[in-house]
N, C-alpha and C. Protein backbone atom coordinates (compact mmCIF):
# COMPACT_ATOMS: atom_id res chain seq x y z
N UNK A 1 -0.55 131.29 80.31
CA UNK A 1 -1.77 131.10 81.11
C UNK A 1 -1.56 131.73 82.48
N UNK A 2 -2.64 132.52 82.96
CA UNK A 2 -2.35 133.18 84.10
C UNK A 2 -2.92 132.66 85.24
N UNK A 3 -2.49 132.20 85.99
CA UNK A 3 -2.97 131.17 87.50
C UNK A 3 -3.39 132.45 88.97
N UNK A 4 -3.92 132.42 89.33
CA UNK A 4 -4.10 133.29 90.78
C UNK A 4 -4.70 132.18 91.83
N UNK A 5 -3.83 132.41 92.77
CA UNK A 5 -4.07 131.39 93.97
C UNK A 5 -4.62 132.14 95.50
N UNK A 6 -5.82 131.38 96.44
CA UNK A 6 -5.97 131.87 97.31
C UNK A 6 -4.63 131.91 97.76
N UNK A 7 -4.19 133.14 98.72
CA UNK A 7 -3.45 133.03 99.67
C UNK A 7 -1.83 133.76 99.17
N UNK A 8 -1.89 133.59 97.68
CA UNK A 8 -0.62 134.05 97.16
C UNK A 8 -1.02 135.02 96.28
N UNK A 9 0.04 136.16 96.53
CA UNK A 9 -0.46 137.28 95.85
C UNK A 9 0.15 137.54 94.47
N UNK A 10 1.32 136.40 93.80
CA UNK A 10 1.81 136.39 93.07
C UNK A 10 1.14 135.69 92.09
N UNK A 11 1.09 136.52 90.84
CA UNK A 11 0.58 135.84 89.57
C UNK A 11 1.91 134.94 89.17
N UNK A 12 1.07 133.70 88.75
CA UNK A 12 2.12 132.81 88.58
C UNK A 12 1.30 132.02 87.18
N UNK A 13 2.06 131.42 86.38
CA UNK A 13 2.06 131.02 85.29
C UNK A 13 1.69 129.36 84.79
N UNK A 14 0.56 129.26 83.78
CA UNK A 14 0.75 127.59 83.63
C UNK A 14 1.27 127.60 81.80
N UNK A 15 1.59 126.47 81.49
CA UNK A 15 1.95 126.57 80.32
C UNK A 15 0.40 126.20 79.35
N UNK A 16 0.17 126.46 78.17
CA UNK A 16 -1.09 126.07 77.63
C UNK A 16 -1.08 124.77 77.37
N UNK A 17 -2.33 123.87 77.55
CA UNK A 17 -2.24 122.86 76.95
C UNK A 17 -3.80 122.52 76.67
N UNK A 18 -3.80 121.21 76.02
CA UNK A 18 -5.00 121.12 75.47
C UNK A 18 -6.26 119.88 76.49
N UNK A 19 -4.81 119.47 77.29
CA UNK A 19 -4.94 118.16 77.62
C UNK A 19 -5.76 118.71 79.72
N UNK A 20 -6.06 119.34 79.72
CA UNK A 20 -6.45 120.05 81.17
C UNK A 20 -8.11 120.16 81.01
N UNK A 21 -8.04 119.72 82.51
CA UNK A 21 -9.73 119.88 82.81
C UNK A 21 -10.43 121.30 82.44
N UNK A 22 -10.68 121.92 81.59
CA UNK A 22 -11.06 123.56 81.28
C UNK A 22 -12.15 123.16 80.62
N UNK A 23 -13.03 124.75 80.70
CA UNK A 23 -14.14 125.25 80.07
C UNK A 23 -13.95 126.41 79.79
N UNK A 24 -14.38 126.56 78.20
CA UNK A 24 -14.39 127.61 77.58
C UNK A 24 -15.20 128.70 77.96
N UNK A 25 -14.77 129.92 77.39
CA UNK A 25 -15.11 131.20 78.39
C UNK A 25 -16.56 131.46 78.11
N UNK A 26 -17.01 132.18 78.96
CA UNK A 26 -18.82 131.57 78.77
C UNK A 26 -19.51 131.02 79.20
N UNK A 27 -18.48 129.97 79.73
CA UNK A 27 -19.87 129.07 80.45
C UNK A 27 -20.10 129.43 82.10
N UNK A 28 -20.96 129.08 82.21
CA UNK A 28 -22.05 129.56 83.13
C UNK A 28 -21.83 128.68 84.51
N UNK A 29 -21.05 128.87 85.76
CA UNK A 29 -20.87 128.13 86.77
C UNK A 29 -21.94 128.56 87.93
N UNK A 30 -22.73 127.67 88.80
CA UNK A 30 -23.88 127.54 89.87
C UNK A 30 -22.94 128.22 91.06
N UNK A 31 -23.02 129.32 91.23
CA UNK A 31 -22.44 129.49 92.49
C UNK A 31 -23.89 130.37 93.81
N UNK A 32 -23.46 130.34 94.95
CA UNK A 32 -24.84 131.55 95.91
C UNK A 32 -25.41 132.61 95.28
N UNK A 33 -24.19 133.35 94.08
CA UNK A 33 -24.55 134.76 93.26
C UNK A 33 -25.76 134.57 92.11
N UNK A 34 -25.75 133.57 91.98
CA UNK A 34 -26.85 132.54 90.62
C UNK A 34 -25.26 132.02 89.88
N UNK A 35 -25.88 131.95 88.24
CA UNK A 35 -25.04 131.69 87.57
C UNK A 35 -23.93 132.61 87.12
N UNK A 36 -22.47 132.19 87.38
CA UNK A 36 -21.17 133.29 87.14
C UNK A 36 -20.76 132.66 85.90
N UNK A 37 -20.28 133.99 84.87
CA UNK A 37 -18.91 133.49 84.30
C UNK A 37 -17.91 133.16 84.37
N UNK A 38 -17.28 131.87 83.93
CA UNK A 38 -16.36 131.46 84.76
C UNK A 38 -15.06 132.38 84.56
N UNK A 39 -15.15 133.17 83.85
CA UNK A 39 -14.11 134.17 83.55
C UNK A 39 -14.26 134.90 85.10
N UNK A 40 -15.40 135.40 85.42
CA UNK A 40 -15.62 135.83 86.38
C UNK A 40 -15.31 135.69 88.00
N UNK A 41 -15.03 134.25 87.77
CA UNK A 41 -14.54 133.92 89.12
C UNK A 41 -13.04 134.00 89.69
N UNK A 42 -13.24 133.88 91.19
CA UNK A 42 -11.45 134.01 91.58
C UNK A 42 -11.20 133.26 92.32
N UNK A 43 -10.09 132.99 93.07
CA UNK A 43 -10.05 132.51 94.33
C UNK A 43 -10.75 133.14 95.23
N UNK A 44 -11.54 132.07 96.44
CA UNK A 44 -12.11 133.23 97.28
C UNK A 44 -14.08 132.84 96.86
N UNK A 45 -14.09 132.61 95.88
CA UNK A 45 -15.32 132.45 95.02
C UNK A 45 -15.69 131.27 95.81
N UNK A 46 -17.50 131.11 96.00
CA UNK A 46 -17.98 129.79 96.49
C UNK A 46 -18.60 129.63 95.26
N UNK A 47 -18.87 128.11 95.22
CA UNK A 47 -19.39 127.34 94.16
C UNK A 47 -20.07 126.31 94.68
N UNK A 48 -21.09 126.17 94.23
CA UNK A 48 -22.04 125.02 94.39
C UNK A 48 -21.31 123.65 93.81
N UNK A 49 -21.16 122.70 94.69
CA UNK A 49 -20.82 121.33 93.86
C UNK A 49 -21.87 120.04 94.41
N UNK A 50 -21.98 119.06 93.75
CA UNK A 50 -22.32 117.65 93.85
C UNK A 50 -22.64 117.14 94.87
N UNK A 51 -21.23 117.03 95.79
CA UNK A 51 -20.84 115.85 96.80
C UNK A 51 -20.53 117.30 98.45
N UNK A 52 -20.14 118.30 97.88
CA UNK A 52 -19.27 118.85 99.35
C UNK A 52 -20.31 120.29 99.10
N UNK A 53 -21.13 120.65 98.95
CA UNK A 53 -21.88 121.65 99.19
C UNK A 53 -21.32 122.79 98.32
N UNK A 54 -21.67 123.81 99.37
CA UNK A 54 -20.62 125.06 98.92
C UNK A 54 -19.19 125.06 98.87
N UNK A 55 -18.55 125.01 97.91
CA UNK A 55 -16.73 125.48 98.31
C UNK A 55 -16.13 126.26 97.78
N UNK A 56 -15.29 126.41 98.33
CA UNK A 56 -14.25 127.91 97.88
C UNK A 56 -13.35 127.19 96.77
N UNK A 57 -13.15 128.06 96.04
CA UNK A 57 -12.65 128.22 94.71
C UNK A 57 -10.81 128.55 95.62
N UNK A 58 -10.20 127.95 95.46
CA UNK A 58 -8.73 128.09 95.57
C UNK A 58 -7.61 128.89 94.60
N UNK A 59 -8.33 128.11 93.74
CA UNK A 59 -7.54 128.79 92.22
C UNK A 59 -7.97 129.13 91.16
N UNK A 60 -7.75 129.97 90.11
CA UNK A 60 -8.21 129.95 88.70
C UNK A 60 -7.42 130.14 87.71
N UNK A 61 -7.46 129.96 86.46
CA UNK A 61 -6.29 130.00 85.45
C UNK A 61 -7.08 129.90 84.13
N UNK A 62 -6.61 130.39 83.51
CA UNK A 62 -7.29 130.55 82.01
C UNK A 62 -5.30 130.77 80.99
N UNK A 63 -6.27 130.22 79.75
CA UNK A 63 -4.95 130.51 78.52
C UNK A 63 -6.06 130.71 77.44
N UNK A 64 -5.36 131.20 76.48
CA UNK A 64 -5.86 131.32 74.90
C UNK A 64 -5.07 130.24 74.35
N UNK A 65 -5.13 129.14 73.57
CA UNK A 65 -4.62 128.25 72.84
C UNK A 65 -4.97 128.27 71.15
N UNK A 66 -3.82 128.49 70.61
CA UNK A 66 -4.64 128.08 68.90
C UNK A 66 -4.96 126.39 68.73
N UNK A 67 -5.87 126.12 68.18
CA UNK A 67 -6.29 124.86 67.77
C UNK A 67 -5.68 124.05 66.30
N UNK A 68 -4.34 123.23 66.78
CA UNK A 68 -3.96 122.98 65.11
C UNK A 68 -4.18 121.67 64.72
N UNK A 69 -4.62 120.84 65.39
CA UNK A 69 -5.25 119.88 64.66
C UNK A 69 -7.05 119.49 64.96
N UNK A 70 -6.95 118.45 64.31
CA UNK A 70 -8.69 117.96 64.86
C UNK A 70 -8.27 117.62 66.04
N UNK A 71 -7.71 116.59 66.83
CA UNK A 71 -7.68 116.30 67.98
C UNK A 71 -7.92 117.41 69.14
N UNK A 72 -7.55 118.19 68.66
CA UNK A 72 -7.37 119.89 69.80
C UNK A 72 -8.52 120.45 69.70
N UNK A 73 -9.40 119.91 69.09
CA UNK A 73 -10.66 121.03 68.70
C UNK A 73 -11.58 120.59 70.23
N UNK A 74 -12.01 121.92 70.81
CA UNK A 74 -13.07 121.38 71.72
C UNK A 74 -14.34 120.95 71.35
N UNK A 75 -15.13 120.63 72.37
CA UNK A 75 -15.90 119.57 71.94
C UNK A 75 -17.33 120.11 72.65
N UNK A 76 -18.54 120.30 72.03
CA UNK A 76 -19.50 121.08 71.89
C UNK A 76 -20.35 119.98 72.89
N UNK A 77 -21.20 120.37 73.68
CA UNK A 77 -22.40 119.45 73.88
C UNK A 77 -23.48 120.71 74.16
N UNK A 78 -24.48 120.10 72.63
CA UNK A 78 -25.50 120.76 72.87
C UNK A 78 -26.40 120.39 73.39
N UNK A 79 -27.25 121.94 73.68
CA UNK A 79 -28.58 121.89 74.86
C UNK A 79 -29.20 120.55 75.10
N UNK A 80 -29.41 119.90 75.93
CA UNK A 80 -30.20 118.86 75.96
C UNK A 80 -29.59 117.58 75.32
N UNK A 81 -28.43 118.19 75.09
CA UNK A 81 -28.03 116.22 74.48
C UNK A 81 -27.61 115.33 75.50
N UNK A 82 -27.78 115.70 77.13
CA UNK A 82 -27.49 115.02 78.07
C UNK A 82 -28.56 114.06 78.91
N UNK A 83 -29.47 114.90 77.89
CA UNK A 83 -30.83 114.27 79.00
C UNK A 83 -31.85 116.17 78.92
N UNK A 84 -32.98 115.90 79.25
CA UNK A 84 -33.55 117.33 79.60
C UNK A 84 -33.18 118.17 80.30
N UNK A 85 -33.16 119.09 79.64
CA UNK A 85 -32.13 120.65 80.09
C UNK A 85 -30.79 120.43 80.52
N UNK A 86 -30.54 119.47 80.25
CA UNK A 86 -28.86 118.99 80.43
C UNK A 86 -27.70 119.16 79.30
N UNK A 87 -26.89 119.92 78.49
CA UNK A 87 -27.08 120.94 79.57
C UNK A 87 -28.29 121.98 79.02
N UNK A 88 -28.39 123.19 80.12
CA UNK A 88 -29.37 124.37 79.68
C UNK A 88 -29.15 124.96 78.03
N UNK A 89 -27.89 125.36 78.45
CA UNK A 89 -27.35 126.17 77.07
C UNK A 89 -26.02 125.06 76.35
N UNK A 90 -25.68 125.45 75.18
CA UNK A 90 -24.29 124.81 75.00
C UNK A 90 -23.09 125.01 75.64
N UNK A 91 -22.28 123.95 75.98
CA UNK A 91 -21.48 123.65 76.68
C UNK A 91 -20.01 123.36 75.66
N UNK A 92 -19.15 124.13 75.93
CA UNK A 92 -18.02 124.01 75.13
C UNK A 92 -16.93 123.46 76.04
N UNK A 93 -16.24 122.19 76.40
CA UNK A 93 -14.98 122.02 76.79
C UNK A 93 -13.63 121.79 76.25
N UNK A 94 -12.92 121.41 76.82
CA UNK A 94 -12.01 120.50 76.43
C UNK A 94 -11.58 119.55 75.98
N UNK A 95 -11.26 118.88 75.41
CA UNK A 95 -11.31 117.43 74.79
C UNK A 95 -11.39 116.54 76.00
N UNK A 96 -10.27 116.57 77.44
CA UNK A 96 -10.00 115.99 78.11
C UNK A 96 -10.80 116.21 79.70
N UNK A 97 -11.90 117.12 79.05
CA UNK A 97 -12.73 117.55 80.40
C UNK A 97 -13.85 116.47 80.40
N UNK A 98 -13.75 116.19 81.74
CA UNK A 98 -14.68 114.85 81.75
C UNK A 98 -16.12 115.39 82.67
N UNK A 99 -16.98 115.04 82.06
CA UNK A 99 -18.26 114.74 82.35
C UNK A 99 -19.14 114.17 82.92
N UNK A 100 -19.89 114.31 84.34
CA UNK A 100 -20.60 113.35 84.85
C UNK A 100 -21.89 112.82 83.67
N UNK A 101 -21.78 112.26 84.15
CA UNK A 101 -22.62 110.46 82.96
C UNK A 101 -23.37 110.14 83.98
N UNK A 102 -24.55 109.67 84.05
CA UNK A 102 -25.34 109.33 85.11
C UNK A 102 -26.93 108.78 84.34
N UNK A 103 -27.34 107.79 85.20
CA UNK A 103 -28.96 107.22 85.11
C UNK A 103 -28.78 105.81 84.21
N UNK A 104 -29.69 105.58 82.83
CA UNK A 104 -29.78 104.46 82.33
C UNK A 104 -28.76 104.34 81.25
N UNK A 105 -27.83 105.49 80.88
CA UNK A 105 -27.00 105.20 80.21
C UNK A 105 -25.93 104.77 80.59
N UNK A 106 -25.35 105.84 82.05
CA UNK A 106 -24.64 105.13 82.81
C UNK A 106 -24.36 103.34 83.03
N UNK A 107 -25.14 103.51 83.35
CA UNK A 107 -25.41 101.69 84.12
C UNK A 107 -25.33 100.55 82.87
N UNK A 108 -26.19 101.41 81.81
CA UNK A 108 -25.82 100.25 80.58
C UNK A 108 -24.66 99.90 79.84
N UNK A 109 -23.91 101.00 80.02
CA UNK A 109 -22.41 101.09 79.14
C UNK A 109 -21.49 101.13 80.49
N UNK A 110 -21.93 101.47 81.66
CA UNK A 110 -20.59 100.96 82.53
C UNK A 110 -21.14 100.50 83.73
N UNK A 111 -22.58 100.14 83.72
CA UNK A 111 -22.77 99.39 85.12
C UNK A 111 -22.64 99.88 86.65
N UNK A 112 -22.75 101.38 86.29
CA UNK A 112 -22.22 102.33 87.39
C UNK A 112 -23.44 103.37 87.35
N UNK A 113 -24.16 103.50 88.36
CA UNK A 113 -25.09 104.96 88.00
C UNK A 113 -24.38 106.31 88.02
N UNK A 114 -23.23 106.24 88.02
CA UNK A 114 -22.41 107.87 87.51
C UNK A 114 -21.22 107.68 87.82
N UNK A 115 -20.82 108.24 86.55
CA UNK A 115 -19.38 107.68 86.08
C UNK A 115 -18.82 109.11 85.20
N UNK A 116 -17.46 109.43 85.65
CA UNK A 116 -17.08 110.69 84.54
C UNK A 116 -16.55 110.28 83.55
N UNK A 117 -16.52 110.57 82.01
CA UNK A 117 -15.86 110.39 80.83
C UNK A 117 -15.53 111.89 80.35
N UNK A 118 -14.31 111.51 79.41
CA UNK A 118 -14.01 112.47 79.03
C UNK A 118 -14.83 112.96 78.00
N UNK A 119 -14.98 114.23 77.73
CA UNK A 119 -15.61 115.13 76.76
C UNK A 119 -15.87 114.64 75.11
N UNK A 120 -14.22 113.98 74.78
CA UNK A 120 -13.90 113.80 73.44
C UNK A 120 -14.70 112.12 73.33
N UNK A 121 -14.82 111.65 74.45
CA UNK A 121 -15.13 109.95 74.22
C UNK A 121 -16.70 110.31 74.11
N UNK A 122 -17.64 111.41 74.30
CA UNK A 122 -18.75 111.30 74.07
C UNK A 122 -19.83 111.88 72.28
N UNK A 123 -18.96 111.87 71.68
CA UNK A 123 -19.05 112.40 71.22
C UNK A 123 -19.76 111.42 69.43
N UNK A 124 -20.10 110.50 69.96
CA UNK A 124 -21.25 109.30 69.55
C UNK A 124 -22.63 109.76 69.90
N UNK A 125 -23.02 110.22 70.42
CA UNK A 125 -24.00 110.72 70.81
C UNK A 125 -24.61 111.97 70.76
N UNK A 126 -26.30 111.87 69.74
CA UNK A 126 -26.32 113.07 69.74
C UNK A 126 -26.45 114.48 69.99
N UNK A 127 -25.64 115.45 69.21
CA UNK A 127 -25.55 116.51 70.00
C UNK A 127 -24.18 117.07 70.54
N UNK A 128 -23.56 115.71 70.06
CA UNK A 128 -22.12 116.45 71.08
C UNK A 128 -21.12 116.12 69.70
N UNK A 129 -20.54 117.26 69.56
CA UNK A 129 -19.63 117.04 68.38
C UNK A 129 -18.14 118.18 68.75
N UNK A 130 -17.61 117.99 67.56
CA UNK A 130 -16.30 118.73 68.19
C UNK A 130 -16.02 120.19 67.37
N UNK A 131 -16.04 121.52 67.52
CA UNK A 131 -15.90 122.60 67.66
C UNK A 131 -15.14 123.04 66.37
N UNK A 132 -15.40 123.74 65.61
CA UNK A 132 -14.87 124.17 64.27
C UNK A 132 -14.27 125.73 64.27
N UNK A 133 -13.02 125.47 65.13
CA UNK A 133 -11.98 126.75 65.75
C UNK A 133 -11.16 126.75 65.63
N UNK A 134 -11.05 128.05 65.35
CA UNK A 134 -8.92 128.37 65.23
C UNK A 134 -7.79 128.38 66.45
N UNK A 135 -9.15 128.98 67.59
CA UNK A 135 -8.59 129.41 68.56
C UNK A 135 -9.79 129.54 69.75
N UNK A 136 -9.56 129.23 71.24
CA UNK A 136 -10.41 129.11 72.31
C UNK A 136 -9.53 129.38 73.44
N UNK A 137 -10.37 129.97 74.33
CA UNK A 137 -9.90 130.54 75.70
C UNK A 137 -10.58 129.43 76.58
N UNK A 138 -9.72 128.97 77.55
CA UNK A 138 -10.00 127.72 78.37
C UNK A 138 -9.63 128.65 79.56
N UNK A 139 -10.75 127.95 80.95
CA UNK A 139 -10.56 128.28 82.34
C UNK A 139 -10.81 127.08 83.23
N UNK A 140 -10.22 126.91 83.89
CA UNK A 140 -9.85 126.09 84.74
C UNK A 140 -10.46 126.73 86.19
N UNK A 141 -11.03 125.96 87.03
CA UNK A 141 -11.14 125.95 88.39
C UNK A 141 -10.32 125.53 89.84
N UNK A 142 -10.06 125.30 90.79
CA UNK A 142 -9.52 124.03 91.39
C UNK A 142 -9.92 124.48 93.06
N UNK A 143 -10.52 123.39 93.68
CA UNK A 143 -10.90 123.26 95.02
C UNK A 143 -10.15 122.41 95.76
N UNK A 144 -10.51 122.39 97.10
CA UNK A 144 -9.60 121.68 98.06
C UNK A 144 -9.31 120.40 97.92
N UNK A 145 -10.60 119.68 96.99
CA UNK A 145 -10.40 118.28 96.36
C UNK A 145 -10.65 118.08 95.44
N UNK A 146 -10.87 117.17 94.42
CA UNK A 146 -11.95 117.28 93.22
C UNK A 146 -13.33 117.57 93.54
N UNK A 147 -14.01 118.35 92.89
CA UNK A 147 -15.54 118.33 92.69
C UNK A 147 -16.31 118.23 91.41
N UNK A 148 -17.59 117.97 91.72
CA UNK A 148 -18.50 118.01 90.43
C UNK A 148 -18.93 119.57 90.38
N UNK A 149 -19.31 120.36 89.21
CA UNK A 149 -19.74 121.07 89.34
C UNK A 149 -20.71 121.61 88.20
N UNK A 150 -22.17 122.60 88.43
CA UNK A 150 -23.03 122.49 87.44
C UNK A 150 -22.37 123.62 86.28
N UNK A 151 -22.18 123.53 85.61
CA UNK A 151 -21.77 124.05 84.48
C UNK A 151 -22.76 124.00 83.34
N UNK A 152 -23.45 125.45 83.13
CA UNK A 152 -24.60 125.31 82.22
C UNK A 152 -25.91 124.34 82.29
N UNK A 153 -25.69 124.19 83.86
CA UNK A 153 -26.97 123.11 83.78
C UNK A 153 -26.33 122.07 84.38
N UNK A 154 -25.09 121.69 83.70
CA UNK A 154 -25.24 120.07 83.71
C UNK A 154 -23.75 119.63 84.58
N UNK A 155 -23.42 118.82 85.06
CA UNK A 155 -22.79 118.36 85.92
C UNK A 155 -21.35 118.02 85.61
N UNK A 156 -20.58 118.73 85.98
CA UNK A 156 -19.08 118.52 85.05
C UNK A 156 -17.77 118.64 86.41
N UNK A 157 -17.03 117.98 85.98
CA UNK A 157 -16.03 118.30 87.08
C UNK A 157 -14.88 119.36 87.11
N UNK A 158 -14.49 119.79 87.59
CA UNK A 158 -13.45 120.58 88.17
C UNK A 158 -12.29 120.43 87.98
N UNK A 159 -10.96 121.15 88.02
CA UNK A 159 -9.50 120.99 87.71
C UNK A 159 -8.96 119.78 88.43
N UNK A 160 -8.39 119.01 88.31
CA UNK A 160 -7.68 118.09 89.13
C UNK A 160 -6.34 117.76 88.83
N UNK A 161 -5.40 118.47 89.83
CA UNK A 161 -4.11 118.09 89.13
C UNK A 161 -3.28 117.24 89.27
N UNK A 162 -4.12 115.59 89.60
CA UNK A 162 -3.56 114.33 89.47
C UNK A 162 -3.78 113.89 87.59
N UNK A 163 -4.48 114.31 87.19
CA UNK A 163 -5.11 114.06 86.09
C UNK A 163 -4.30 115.21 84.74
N UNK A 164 -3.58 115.92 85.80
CA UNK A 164 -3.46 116.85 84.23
C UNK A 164 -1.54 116.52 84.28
N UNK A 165 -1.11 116.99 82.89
CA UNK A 165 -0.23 116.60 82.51
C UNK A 165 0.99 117.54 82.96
N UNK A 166 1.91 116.73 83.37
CA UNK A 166 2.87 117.65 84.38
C UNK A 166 3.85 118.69 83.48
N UNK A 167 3.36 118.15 82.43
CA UNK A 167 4.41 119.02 81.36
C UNK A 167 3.57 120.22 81.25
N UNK A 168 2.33 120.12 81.48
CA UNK A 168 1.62 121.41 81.00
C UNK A 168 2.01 122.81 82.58
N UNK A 169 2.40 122.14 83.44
CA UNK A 169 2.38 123.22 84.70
C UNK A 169 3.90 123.70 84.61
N UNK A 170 3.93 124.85 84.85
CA UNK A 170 5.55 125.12 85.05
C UNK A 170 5.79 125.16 85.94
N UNK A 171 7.28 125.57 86.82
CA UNK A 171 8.20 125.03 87.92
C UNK A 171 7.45 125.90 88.68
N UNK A 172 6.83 126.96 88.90
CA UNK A 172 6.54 128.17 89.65
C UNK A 172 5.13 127.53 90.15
N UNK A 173 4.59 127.45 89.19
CA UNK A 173 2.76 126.88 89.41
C UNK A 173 3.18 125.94 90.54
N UNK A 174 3.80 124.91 90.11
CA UNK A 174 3.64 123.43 90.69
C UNK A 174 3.97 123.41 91.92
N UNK A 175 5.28 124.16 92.28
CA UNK A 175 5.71 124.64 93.48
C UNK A 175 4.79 125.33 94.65
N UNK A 176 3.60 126.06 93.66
CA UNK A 176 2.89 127.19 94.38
C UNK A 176 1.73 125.80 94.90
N UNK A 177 1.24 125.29 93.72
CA UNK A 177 0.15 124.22 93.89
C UNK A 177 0.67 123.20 95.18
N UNK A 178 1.83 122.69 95.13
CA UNK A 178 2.52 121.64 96.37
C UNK A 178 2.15 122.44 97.66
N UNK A 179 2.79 124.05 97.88
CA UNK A 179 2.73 124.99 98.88
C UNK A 179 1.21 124.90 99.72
N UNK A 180 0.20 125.06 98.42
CA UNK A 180 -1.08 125.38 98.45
C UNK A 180 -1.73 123.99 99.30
N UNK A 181 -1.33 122.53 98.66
CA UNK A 181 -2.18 121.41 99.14
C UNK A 181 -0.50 120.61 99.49
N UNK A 182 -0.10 120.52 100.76
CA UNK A 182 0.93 119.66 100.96
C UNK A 182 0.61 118.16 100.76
N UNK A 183 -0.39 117.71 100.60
CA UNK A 183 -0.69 116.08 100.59
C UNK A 183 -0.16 116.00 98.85
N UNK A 184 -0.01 116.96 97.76
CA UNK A 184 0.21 116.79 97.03
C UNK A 184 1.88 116.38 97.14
N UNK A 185 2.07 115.30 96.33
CA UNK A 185 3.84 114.68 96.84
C UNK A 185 4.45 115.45 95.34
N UNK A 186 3.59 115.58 94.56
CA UNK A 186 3.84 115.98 93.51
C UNK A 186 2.76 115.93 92.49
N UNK A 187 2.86 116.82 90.71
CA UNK A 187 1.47 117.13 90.59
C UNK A 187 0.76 115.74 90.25
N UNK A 188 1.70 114.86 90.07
CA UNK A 188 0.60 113.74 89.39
C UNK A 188 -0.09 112.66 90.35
N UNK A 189 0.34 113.06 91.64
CA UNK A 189 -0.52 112.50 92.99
C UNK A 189 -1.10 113.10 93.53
N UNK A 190 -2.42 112.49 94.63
CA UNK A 190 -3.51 112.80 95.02
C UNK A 190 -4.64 113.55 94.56
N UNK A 191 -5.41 114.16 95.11
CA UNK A 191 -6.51 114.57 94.51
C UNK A 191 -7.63 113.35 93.72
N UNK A 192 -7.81 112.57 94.60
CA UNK A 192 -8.49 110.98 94.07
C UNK A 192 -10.20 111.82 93.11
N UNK A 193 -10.61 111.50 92.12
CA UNK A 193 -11.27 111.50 91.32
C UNK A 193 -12.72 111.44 91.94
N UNK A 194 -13.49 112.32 91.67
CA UNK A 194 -14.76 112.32 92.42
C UNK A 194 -15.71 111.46 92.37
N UNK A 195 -15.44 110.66 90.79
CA UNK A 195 -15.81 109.55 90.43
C UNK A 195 -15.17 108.61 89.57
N UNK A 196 -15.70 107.07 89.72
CA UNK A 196 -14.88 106.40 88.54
C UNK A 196 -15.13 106.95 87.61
N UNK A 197 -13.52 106.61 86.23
CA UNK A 197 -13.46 107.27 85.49
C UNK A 197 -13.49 106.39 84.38
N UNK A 198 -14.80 106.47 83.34
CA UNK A 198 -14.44 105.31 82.28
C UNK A 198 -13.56 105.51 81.01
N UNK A 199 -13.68 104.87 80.25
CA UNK A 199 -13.45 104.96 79.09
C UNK A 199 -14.23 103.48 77.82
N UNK A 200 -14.78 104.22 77.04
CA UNK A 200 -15.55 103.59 76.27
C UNK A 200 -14.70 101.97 75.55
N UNK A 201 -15.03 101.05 75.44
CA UNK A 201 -14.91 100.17 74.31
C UNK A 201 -14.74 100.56 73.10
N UNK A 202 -13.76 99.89 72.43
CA UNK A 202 -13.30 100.60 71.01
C UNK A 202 -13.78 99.32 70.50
């Protein structure tokens, strides 16, 4: 996986994993330009978010991953299964890419008017099912903090690397990422969550 960071001119490396905030290549991010591919973007890039306006894009990283079990398969949400035009087009993530949730569903299943879940926990609902692939190209974002961001319409969050798995970053990334945000003590601290984060009742 190839990482590019504002500020460092060295391509530096993440390891693939399945378990990282990403969106598959294609989808469509809200930035001043209209809608970008997120392939398209770099560090340097502004993006429309949620809570902090415009922000600069810090980092980006993409991998190709083969998909070998069901668990790994990404997870589809089609047009409108979020609510109207939510999202616009289909939305392909990650299993572990979480989703702003918001209005009367919100509140009924967690008593919160917006709440992020992950991708794979929505998937009761119709419209959102999980991806019948061998293989998918995932991209990752990451800003100065967490953000929400519109992705195809609909409201999704951003890389956060309190949340992602330290096995997936290698010694070079993590080092570069600490360099990049010193409040980071290491990758699995800070970067507090833009929103509570649920998880469904089994």
């Amino acid at each position: 996986m190839t990482a590019h960071f504002a500020d460092f001119s060295t391509d530096l490396r993440v390891a693939p994993t399945h378990g990282q905030m990403s969106f598959a290549g294609g989808t469509y991010i809200a930035t001043p330009r209209g809608e970008v591919r997120i392939e398209e973007l770099s560090a340097g890039d502004r993006v429309f978010t949620r809570d902090s306006g415009l922000q600069v894009v810090r980092w980006t990283g993409t991998a190709t991953v083969a998909v070998t079990c069901a668990e790994e398969r990404p997870v589809i949400v089609r047009a409108g299964a979020l609510g109207h035009n939510l999202p616009e087009n289909d939305l392909i993530l990650a299993p572990f890419h979480r989703v702003l949730l918001s209005g009367d569903v919100a509140l009924e299943m967690f008593g919160d008017s917006e709440v992020l879940i992950e991708a794979r926990h929505l998937t009761f609902l119709d419209g959102i099912e999980r991806a019948d692939v061998a293989e998918v190209t995932y991209h990752h974002i990451l800003f100065d903090k967490h953000e929400v961001v519109l992705s195809n319409g609909a409201w999704t969050e951003s890389f956060q690397p309190a949340a992602a798995e330290p096995r997936g970053v290698e010694a070079a990334c993590r080092d570069a990422l600490l360099a990049l945000f010193p409040a980071l003590v290491e990758l699995g601290q800070g970067f507090e969550a833009a929103r509570r984060v649920v998880v469904p009742a089994r």
